[in-house]
PDB file of N, CA and C in Angstrom:
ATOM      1  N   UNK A   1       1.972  15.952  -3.124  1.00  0.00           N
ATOM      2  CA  UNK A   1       3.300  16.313  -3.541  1.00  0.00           C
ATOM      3  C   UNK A   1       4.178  16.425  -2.305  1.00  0.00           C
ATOM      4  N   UNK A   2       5.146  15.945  -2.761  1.00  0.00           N
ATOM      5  CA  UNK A   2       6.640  15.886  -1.146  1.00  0.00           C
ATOM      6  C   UNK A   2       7.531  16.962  -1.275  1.00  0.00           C
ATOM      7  N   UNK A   3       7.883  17.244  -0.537  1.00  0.00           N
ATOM      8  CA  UNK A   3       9.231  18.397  -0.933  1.00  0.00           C
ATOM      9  C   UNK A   3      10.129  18.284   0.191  1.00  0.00           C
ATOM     10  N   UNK A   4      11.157  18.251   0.215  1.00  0.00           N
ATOM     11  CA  UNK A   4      12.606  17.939   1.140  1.00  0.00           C
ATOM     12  C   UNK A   4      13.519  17.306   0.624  1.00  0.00           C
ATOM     13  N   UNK A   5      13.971  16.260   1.376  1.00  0.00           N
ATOM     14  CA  UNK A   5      15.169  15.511   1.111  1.00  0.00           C
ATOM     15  C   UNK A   5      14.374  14.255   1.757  1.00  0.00           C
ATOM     16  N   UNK A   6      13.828  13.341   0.993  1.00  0.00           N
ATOM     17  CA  UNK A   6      13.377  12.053   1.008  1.00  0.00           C
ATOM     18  C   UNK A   6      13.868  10.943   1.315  1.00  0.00           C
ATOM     19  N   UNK A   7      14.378  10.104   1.965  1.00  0.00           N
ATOM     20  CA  UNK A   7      15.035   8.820   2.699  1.00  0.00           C
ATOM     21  C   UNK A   7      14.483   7.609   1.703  1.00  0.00           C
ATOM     22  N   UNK A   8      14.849   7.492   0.751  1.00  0.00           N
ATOM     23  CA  UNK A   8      14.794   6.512  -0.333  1.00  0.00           C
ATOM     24  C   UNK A   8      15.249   5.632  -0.188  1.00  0.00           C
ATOM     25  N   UNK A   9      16.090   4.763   1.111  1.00  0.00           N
ATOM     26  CA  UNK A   9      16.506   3.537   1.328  1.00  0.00           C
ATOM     27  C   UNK A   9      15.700   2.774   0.995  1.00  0.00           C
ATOM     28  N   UNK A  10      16.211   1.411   0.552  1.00  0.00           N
ATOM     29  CA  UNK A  10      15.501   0.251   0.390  1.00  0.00           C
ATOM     30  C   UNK A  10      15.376  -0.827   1.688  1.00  0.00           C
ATOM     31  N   UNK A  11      16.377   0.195   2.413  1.00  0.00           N
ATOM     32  CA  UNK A  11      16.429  -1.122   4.136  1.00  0.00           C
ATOM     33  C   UNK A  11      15.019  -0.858   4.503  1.00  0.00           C
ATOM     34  N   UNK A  12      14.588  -2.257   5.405  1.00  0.00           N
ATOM     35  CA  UNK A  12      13.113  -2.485   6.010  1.00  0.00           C
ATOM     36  C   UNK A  12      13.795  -1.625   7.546  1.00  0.00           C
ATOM     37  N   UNK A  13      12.165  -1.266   7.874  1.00  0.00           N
ATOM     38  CA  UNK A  13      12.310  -0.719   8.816  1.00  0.00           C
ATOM     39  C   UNK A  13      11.153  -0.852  10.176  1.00  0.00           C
ATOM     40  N   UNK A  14      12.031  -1.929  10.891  1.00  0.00           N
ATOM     41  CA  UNK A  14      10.767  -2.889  11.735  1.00  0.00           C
ATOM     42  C   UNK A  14      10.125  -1.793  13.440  1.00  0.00           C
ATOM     43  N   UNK A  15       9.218  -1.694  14.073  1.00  0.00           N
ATOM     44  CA  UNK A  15       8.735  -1.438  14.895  1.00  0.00           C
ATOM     45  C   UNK A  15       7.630  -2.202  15.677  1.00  0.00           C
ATOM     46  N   UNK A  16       7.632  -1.785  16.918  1.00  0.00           N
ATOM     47  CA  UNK A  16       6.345  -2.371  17.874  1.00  0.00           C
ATOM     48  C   UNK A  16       5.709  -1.359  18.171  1.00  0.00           C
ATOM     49  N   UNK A  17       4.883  -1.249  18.483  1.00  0.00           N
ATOM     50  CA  UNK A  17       3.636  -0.240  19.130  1.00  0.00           C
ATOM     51  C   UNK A  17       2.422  -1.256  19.941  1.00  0.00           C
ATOM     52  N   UNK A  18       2.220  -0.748  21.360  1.00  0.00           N
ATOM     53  CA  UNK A  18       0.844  -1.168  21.343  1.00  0.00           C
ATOM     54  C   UNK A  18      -0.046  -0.113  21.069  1.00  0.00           C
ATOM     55  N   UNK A  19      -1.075  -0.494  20.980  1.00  0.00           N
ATOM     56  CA  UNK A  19      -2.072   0.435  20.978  1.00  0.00           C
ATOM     57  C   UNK A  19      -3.636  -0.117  21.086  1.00  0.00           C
ATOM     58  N   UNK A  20      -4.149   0.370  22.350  1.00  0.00           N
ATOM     59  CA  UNK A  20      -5.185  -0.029  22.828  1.00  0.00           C
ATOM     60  C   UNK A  20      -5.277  -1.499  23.647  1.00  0.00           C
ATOM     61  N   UNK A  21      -4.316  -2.014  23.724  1.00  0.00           N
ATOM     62  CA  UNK A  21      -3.764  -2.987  24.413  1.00  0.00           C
ATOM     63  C   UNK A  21      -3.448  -4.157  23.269  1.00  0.00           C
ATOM     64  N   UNK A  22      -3.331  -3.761  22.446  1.00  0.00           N
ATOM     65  CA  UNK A  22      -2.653  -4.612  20.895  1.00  0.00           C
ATOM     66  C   UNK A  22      -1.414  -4.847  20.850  1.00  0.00           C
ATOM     67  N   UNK A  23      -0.338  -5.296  20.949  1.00  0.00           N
ATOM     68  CA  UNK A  23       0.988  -5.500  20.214  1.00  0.00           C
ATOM     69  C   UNK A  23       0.716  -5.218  18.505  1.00  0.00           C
ATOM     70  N   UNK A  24       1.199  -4.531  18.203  1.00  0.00           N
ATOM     71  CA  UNK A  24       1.572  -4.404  17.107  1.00  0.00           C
ATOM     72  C   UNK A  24       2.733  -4.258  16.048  1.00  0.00           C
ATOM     73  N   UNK A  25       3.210  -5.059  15.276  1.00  0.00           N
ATOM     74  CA  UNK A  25       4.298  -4.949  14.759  1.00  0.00           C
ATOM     75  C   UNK A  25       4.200  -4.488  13.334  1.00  0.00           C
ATOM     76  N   UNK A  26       5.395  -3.512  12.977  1.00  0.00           N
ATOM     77  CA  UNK A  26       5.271  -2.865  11.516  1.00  0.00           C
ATOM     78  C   UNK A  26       6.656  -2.497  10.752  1.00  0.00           C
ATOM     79  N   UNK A  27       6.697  -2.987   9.437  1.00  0.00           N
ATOM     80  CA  UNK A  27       7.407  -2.602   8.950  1.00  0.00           C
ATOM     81  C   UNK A  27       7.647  -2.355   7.992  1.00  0.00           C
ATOM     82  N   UNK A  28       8.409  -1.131   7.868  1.00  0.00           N
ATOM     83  CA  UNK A  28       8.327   0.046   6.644  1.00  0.00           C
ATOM     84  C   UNK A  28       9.336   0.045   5.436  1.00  0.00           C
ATOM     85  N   UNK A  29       9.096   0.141   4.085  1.00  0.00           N
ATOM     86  CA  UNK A  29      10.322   0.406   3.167  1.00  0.00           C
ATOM     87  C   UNK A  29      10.122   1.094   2.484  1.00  0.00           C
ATOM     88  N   UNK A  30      10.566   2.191   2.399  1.00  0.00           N
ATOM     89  CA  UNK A  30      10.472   3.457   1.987  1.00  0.00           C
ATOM     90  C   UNK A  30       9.961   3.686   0.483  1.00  0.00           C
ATOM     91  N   UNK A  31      11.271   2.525  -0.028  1.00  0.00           N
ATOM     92  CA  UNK A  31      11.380   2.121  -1.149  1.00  0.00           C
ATOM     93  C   UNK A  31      11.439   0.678  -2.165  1.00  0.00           C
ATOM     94  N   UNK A  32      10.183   0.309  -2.441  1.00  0.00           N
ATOM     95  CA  UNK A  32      10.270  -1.156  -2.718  1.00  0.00           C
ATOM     96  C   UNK A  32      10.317  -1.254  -3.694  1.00  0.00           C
ATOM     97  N   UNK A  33      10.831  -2.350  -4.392  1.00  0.00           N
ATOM     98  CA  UNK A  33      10.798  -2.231  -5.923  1.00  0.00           C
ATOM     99  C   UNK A  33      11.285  -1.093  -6.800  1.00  0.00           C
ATOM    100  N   UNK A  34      11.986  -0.080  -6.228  1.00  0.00           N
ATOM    101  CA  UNK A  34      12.656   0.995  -6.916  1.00  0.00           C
ATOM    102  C   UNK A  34      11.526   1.935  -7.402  1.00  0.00           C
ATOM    103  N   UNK A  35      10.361   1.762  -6.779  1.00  0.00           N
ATOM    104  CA  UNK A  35       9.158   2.942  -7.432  1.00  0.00           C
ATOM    105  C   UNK A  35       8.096   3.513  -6.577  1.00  0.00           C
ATOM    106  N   UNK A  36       7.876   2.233  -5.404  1.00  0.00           N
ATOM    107  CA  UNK A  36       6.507   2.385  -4.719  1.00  0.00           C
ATOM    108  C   UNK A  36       7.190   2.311  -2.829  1.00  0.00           C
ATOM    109  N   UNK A  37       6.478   2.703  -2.011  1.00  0.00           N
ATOM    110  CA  UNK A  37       6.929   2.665  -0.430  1.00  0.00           C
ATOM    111  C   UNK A  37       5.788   1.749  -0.215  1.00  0.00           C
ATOM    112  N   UNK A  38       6.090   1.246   1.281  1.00  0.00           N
ATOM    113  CA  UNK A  38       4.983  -0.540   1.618  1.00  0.00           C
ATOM    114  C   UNK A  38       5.651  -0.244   2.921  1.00  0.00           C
ATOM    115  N   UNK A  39       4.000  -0.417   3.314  1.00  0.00           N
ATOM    116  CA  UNK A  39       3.365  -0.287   4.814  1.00  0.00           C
ATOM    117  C   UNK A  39       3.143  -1.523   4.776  1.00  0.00           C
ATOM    118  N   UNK A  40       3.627  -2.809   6.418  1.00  0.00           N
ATOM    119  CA  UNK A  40       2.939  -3.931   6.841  1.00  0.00           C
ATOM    120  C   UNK A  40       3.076  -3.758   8.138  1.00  0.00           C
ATOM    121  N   UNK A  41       1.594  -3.846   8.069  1.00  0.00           N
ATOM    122  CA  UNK A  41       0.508  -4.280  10.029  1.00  0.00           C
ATOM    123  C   UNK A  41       0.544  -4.645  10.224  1.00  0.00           C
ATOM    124  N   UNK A  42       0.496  -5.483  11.175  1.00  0.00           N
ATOM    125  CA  UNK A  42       0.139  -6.664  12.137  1.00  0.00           C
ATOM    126  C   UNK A  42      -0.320  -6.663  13.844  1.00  0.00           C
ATOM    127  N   UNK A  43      -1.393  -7.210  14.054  1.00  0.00           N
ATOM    128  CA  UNK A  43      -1.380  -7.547  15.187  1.00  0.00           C
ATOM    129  C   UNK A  43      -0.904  -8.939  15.710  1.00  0.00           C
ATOM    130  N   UNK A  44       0.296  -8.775  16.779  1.00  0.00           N
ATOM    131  CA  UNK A  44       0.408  -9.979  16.954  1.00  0.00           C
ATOM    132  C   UNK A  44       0.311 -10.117  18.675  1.00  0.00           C
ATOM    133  N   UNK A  45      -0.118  -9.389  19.663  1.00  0.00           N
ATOM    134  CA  UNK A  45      -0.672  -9.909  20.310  1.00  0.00           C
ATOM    135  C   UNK A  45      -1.932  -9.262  21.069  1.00  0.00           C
ATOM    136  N   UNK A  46      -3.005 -10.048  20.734  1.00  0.00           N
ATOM    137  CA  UNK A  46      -3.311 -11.175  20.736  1.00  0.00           C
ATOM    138  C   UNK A  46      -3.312 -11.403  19.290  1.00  0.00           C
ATOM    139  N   UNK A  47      -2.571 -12.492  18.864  1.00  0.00           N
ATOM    140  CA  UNK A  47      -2.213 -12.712  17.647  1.00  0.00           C
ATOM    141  C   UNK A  47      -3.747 -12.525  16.615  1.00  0.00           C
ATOM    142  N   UNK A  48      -3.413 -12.041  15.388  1.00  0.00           N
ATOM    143  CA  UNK A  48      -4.331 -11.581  14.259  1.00  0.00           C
ATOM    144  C   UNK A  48      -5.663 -11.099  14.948  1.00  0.00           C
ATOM    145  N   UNK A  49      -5.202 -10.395  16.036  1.00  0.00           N
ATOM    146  CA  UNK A  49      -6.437  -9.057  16.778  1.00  0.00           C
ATOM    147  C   UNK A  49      -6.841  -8.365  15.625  1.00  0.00           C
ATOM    148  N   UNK A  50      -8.365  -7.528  15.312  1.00  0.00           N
ATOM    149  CA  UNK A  50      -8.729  -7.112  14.336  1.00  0.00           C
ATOM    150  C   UNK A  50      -8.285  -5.494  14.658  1.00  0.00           C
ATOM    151  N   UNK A  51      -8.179  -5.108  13.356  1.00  0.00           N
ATOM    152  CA  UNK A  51      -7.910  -3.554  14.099  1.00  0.00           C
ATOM    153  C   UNK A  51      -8.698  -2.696  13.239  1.00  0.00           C
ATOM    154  N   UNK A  52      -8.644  -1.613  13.207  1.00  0.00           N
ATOM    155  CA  UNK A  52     -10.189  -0.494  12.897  1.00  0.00           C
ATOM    156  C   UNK A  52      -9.584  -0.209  11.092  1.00  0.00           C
ATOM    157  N   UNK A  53      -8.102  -0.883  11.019  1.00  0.00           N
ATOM    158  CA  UNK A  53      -7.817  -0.894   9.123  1.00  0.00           C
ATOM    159  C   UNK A  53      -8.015  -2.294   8.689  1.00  0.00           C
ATOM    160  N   UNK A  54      -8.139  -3.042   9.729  1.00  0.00           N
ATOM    161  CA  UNK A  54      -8.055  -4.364   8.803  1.00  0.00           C
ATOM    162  C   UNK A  54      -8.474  -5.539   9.971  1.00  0.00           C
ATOM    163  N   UNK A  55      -9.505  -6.386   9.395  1.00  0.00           N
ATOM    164  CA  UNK A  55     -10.510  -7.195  10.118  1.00  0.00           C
ATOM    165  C   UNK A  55      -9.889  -8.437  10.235  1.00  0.00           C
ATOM    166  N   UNK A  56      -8.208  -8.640   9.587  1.00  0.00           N
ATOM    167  CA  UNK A  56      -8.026  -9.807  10.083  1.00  0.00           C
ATOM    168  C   UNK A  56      -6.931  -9.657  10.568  1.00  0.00           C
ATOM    169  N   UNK A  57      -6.344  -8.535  11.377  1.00  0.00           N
ATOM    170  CA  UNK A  57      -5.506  -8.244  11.990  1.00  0.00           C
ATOM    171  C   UNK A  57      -3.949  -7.754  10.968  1.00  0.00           C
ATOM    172  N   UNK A  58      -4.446  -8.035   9.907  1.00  0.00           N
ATOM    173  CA  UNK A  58      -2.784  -8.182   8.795  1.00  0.00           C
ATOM    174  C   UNK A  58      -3.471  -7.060   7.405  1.00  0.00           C
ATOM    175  N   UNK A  59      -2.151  -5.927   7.559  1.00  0.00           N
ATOM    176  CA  UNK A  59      -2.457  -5.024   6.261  1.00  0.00           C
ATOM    177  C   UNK A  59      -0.809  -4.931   5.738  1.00  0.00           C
ATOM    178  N   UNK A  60      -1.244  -5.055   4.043  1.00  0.00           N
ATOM    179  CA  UNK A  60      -0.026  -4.269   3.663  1.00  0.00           C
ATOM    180  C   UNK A  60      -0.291  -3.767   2.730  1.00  0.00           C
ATOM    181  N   UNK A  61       0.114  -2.384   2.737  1.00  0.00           N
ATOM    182  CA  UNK A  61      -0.408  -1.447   2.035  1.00  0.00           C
ATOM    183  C   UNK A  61       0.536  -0.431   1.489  1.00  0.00           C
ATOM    184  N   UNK A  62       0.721  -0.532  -0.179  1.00  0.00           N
ATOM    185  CA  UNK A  62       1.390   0.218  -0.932  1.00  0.00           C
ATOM    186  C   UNK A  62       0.945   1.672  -0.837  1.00  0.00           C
ATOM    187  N   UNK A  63       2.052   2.479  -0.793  1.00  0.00           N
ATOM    188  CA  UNK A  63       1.629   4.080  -1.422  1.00  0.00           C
ATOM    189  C   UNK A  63       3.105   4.546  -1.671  1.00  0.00           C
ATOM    190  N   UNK A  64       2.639   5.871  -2.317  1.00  0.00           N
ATOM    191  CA  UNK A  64       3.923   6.666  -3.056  1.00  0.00           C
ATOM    192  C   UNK A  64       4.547   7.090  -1.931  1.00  0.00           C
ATOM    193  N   UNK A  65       6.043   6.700  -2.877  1.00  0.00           N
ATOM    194  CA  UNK A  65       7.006   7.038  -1.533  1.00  0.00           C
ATOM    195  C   UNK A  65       7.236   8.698  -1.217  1.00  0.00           C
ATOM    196  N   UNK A  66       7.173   8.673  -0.252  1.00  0.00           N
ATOM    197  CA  UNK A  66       7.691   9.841   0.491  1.00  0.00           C
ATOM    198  C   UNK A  66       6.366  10.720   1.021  1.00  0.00           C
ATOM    199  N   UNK A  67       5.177   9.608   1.301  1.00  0.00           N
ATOM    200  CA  UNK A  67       3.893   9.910   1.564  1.00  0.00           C
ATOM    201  C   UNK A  67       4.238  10.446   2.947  1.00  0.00           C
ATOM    202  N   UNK A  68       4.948   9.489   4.279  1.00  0.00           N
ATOM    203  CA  UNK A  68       5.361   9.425   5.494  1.00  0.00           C
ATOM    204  C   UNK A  68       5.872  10.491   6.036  1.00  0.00           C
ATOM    205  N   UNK A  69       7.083  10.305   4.877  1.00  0.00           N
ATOM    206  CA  UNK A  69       8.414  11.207   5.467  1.00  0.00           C
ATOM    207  C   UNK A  69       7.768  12.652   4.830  1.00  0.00           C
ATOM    208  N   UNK A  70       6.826  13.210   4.520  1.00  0.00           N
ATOM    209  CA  UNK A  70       6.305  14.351   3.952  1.00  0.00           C
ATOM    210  C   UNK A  70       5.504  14.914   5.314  1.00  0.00           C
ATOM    211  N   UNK A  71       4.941  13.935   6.261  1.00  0.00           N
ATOM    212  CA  UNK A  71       3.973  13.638   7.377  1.00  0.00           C
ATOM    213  C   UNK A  71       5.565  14.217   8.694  1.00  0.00           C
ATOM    214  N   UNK A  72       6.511  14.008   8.520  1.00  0.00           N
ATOM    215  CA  UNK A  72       7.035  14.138   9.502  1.00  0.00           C
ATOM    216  C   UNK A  72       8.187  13.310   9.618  1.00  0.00           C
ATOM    217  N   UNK A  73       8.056  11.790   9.215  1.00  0.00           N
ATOM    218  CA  UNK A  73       8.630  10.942   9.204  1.00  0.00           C
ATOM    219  C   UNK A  73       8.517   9.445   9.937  1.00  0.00           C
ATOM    220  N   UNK A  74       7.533  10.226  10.940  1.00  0.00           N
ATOM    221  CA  UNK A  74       7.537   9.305  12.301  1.00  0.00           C
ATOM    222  C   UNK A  74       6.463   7.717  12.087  1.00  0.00           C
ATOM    223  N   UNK A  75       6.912   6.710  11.865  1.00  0.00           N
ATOM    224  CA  UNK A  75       6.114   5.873  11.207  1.00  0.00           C
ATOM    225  C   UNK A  75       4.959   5.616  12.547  1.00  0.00           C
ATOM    226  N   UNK A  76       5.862   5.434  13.216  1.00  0.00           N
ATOM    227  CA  UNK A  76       4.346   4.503  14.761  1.00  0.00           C
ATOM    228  C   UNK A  76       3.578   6.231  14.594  1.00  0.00           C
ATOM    229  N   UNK A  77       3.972   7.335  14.549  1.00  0.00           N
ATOM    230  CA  UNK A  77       2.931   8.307  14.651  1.00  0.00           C
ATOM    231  C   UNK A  77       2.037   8.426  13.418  1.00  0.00           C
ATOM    232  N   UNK A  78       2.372   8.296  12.025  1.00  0.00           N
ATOM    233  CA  UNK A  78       1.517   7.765  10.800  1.00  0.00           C
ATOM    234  C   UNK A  78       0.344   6.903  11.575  1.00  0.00           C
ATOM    235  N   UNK A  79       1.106   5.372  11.920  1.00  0.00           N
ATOM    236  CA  UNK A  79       0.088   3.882  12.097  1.00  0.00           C
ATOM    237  C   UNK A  79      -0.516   4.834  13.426  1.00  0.00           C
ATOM    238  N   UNK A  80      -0.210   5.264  14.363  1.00  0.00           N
ATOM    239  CA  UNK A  80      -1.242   5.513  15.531  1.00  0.00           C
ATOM    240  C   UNK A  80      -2.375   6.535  15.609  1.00  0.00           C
ATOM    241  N   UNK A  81      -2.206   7.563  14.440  1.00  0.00           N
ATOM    242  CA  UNK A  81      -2.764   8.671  13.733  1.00  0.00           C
ATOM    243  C   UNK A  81      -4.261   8.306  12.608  1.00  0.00           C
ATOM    244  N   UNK A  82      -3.403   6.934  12.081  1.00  0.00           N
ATOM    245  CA  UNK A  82      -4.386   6.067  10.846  1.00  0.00           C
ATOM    246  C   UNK A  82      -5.419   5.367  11.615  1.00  0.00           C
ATOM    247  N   UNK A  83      -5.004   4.731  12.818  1.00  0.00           N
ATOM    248  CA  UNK A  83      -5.893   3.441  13.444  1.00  0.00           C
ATOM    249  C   UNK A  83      -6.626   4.727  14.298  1.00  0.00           C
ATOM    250  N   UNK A  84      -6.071   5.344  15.066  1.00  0.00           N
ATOM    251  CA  UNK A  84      -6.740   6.322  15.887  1.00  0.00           C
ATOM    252  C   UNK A  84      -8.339   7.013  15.214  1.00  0.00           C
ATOM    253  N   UNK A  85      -7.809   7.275  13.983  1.00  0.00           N
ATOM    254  CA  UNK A  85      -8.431   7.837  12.794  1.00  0.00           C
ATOM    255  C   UNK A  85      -9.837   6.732  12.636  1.00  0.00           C
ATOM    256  N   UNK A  86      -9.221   5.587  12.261  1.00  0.00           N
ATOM    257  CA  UNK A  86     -10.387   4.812  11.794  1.00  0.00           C
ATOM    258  C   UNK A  86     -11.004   4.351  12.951  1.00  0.00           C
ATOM    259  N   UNK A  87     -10.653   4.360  14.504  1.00  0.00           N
ATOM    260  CA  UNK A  87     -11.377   3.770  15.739  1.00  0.00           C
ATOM    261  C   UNK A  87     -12.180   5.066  15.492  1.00  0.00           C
ATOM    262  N   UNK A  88     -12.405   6.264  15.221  1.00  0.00           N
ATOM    263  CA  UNK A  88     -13.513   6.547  15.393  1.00  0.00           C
ATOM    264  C   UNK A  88     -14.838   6.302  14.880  1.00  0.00           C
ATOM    265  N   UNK A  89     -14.918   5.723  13.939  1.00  0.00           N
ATOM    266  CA  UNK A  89     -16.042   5.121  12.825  1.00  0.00           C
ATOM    267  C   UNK A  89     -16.987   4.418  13.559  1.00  0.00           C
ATOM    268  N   UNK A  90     -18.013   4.480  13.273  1.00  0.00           N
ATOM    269  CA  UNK A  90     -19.450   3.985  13.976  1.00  0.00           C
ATOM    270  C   UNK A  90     -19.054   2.365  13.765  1.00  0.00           C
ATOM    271  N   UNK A  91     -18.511   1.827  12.619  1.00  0.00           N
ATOM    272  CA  UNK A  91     -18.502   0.699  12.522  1.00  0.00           C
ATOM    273  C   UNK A  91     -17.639   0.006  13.399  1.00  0.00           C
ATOM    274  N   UNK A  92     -16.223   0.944  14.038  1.00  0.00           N
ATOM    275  CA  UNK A  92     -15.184   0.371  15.027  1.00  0.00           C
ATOM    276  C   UNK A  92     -15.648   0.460  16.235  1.00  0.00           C
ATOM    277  N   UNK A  93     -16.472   1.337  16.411  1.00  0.00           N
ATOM    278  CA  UNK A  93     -17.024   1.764  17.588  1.00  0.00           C
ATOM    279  C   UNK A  93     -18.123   0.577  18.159  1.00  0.00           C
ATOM    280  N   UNK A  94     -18.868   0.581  17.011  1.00  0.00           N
ATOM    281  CA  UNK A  94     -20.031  -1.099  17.083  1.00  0.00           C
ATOM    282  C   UNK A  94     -19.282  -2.455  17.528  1.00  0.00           C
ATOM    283  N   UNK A  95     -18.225  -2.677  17.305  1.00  0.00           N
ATOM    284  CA  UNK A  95     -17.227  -4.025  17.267  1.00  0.00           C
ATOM    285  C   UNK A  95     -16.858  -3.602  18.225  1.00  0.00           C
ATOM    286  N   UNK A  96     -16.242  -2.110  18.857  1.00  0.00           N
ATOM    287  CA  UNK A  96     -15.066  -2.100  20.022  1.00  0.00           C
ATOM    288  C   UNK A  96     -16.498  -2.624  20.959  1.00  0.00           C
ATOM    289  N   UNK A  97     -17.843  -1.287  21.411  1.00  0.00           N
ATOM    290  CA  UNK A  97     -18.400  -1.786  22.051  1.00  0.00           C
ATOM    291  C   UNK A  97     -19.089  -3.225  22.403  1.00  0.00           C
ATOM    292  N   UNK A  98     -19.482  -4.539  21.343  1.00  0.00           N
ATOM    293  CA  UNK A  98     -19.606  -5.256  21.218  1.00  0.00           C
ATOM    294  C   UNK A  98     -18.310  -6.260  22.028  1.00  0.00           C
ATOM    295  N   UNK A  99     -17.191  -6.248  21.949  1.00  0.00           N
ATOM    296  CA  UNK A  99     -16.193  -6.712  22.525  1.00  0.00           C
ATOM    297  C   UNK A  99     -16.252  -6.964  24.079  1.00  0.00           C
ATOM    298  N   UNK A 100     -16.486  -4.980  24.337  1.00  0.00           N
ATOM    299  CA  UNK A 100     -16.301  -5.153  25.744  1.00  0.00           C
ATOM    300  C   UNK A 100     -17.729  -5.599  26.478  1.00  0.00           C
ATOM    301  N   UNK A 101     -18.773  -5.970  25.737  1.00  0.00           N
ATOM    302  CA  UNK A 101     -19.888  -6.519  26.131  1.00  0.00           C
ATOM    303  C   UNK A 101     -19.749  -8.035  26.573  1.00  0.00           C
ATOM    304  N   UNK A 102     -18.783  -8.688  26.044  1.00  0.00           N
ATOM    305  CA  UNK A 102     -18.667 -10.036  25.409  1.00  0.00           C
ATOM    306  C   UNK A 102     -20.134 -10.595  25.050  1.00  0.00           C
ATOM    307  N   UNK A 103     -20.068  -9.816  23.432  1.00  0.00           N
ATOM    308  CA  UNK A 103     -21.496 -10.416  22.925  1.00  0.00           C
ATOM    309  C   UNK A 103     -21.023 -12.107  22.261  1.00  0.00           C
ATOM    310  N   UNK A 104     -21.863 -12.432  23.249  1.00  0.00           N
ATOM    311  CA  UNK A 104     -22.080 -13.830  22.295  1.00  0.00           C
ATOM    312  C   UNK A 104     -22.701 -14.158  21.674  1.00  0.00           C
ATOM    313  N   UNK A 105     -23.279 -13.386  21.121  1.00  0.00           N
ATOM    314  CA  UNK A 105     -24.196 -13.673  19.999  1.00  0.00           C
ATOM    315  C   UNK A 105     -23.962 -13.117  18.551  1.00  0.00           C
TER     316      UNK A 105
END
C-alpha cells in the first residue's frame, strides 16, 4: 500500500547508471496504460551484458504504480538496490566469479 501524493505522469523517464562497470540505461513510466507503472533495463555497454535480474541483459518489468515513489522515489536507487540485491545470490556470484576467471569452458 502507497500513501502520499503519487507522480502519476505518463511522461517516460530515461536514466544511465553504471554499475559494476555496466552502462546501464533505464526508463521509467510511472504510469502506463492509465493502470500499471513499467520498469525497462538495459545493459548497453558492453552491449546486452547479463545482469544478476536478467541473463540477457534486457528487463521490462510491470508493477503497481506508486511501488517506487512509495521507496523514496529515486529510480537509479530502486535499479541499484534490486541488482545489488540479486548480485548477492550464489547463482550471480557463480557467473560473476566464473567471468573474472575467464572460464572457457
Amino acid at each position: 500500500m502507497c500513501f502520499g501524493r503519487i507522480d502519476m505522469s505518463s511522461a517516460s523517464q530515461n536514466y544511465h547508471l553504471i554499475w559494476q562497470d555496466i552502462e546501464i540505461e533505464v526508463t521509467y513510466k510511472p504510469l502506463e496504460f492509465d493502470m500499471i507503472a513499467w520498469l525497462e533495463i538495459k545493459s548497453v555497454v558492453p552491449k546486452a551484458a547479463p545482469l544478476p535480474i536478467t541473463e540477457t541483459g534486457y528487463l521490462s518489468h510491470y508493477h503497481q504504480p506508486g511501488h517506487i515513489e512509495a521507496q523514496g522515489g529515486d529510480v537509479i536507487a530502486f535499479v541499484t538496490a534490486w541488482l545489488d540485491k540479486e548480485a548477492s545470490t550464489p547463482q550471480w556470484q557463480k557467473y560473476s566469479e566464473a567471468i573474472r576467471q575467464y572460464d572457457l569452458f
